[in-house]
N, C-alpha and C. Protein backbone atom coordinates (compact mmCIF):
# COMPACT_ATOMS: atom_id res chain seq x y z
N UNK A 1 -3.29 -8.59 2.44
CA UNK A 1 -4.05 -7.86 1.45
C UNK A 1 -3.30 -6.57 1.13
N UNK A 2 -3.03 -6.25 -0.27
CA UNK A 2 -2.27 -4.94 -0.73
C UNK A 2 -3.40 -3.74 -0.61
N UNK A 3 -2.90 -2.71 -0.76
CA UNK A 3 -3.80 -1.49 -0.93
C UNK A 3 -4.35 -1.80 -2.25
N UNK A 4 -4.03 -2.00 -3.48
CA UNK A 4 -4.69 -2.38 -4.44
C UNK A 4 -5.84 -3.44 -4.29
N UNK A 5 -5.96 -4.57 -3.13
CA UNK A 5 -6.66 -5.06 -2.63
C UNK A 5 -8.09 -4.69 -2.11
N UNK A 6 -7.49 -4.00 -1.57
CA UNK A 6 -8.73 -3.11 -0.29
C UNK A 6 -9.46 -2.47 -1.33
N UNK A 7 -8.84 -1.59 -2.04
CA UNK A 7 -9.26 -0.47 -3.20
C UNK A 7 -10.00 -1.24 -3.94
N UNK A 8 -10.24 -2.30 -4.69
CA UNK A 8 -10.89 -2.80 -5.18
C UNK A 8 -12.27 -3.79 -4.70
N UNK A 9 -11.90 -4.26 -3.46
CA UNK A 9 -13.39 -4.69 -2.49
C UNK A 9 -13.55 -3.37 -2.21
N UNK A 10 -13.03 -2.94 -1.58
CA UNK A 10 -13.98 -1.40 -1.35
C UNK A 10 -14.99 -1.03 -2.75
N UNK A 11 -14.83 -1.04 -3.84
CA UNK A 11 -15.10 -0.87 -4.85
C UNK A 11 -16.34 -1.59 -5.26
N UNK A 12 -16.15 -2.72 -5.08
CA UNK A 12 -17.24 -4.18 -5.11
C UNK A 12 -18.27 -3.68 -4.25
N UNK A 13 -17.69 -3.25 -2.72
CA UNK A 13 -18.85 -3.13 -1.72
C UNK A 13 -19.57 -1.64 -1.82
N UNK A 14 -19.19 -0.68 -2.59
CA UNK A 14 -19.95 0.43 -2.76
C UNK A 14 -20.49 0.51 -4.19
N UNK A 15 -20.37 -0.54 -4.68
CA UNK A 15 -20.68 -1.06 -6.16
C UNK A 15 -20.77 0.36 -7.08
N UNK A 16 -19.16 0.45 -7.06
CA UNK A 16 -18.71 1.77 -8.27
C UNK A 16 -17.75 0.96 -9.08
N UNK A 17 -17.39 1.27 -10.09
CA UNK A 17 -16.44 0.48 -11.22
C UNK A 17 -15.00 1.18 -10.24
N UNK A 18 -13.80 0.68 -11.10
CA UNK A 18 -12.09 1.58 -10.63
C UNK A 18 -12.83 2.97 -11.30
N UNK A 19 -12.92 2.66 -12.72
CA UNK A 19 -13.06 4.10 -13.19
C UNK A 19 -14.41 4.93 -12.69
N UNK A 20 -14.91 4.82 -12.25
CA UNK A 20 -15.92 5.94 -11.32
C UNK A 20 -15.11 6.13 -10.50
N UNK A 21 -14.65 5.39 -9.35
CA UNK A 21 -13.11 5.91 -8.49
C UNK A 21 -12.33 6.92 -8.95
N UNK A 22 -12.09 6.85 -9.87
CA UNK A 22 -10.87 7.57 -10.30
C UNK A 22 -10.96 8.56 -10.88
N UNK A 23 -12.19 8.67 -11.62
CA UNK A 23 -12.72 10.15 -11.99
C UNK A 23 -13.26 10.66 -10.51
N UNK A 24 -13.69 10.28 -9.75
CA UNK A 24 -14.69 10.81 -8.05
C UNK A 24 -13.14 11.54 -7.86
N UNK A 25 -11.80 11.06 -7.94
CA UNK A 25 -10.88 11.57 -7.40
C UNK A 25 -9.81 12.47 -7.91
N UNK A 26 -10.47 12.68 -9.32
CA UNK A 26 -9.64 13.80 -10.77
C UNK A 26 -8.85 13.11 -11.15
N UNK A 27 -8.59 11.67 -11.33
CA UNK A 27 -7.70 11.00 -12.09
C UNK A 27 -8.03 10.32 -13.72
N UNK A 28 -7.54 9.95 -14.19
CA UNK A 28 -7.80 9.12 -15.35
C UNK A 28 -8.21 7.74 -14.69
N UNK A 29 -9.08 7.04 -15.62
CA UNK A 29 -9.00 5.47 -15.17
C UNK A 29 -7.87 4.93 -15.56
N UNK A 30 -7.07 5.23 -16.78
CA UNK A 30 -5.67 4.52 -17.48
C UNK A 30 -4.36 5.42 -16.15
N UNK A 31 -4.62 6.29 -15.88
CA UNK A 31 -3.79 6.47 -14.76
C UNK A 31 -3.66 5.51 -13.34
N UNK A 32 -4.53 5.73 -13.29
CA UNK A 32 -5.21 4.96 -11.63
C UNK A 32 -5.00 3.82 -11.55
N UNK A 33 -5.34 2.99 -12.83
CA UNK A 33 -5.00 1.66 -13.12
C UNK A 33 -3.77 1.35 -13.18
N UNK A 34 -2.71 2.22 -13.48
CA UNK A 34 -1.36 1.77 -13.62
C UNK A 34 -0.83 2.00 -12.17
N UNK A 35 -1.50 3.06 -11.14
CA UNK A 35 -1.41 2.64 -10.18
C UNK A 35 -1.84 1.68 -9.26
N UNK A 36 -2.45 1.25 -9.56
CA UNK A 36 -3.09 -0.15 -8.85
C UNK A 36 -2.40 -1.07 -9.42
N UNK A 37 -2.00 -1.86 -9.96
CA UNK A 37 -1.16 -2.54 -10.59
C UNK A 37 0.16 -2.38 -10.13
N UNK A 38 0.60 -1.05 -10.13
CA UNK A 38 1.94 -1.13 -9.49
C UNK A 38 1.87 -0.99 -7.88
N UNK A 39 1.34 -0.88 -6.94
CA UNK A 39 0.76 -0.62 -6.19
C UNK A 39 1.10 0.24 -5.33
N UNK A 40 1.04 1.71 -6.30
CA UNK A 40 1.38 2.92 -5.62
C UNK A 40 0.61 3.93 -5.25
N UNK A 41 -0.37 3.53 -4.66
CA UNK A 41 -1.27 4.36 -3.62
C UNK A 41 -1.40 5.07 -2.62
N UNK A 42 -0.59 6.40 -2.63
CA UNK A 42 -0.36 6.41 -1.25
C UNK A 42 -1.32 6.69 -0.23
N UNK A 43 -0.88 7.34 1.30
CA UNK A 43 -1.84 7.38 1.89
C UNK A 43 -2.79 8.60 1.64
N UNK A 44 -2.32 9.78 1.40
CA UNK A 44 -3.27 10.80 1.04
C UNK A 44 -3.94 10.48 -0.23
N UNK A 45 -3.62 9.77 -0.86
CA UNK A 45 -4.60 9.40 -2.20
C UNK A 45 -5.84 8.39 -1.78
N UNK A 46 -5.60 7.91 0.08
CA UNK A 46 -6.39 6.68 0.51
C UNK A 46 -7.47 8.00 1.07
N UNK A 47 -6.67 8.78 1.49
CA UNK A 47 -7.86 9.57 2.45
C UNK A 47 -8.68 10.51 1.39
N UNK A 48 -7.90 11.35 0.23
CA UNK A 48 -8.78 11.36 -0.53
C UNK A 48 -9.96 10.62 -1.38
N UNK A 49 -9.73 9.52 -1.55
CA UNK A 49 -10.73 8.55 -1.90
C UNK A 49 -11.64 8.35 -0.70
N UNK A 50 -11.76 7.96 0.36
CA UNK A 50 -12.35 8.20 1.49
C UNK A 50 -13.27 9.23 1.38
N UNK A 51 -12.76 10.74 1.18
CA UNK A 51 -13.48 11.71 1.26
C UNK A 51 -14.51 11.64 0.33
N UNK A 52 -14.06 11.34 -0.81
CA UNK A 52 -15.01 11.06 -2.39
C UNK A 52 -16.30 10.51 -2.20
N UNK A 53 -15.72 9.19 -1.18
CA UNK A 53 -16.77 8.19 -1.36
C UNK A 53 -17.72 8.44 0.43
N UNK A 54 -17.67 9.62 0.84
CA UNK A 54 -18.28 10.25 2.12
C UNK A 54 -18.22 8.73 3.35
N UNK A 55 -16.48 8.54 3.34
CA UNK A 55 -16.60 6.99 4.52
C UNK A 55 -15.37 7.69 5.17
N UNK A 56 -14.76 6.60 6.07
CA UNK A 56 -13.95 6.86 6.81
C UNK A 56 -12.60 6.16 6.32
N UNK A 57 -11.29 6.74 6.57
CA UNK A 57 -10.06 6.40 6.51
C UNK A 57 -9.28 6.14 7.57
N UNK A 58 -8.84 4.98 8.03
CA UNK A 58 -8.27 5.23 9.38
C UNK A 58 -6.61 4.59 9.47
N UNK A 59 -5.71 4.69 9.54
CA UNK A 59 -4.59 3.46 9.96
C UNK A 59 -3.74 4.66 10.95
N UNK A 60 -3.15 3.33 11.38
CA UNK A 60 -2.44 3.57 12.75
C UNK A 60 -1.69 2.83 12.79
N UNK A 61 -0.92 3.55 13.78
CA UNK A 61 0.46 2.35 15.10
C UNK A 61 -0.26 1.89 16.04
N UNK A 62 0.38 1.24 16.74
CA UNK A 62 -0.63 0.74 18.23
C UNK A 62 0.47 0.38 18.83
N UNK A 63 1.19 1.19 19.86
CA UNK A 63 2.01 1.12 20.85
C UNK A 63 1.62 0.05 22.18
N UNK A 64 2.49 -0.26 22.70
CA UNK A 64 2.47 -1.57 23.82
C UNK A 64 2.11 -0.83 24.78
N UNK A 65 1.76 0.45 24.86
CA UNK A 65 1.32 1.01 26.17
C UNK A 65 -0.10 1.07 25.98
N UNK A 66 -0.72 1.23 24.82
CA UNK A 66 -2.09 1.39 24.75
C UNK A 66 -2.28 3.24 23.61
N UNK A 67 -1.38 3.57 23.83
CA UNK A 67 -0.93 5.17 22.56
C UNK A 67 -0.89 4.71 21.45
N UNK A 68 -1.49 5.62 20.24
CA UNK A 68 -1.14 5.10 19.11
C UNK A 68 -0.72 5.99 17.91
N UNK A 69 0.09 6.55 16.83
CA UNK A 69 -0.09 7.46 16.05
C UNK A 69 -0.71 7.08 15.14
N UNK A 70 -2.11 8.15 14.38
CA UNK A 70 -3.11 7.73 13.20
C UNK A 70 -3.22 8.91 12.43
N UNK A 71 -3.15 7.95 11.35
CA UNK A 71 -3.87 9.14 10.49
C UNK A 71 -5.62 8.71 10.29
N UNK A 72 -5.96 9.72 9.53
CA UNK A 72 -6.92 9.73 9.74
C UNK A 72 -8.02 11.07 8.83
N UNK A 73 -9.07 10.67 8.16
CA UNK A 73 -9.70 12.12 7.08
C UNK A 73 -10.81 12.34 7.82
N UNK A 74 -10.77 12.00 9.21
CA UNK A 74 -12.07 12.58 9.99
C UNK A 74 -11.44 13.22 10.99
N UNK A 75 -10.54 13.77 10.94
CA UNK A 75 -9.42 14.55 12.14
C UNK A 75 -9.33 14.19 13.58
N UNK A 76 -9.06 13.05 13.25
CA UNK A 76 -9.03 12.26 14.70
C UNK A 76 -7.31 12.43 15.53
């Protein structure tokens, strides 16, 4: 699944259009859309959307020891 993926079930499951997204986050919808399409989302644009939509953002490493580095918009 791409980030353009997620971004869009995410979307389905909080039942907001892209463009409510994308204005929640000061973008254009004709902007946003050309990013989704190309699929250049990065991660602070994931955690800002996160914040928008008052949920959580999480990804990580997961090291073979059980350590992991994350980011994260709940300051984990």
């Amino acid at each position: 699944m791409t980030t353009s993926d997620m971004i869009r079930e995410l979307c389905e499951k909080m039942n907001i259009s892209i463009s409510e997204l994308a204005r929640r986050i000061g973008q254009t919808p004709q902007n946003f859309n050309k990013k989704l399409q190309r699929g250049t989302v990065s991660v602070e644009e994931m955690i800002i959307i996160a914040d928008a939509l008052g949920i959580t953002f999480e990804q990580r490493f997961v090291i073979e020891n059980g350590s992991f580095i994350q980011i994260s918009n709940k300051g984990n």
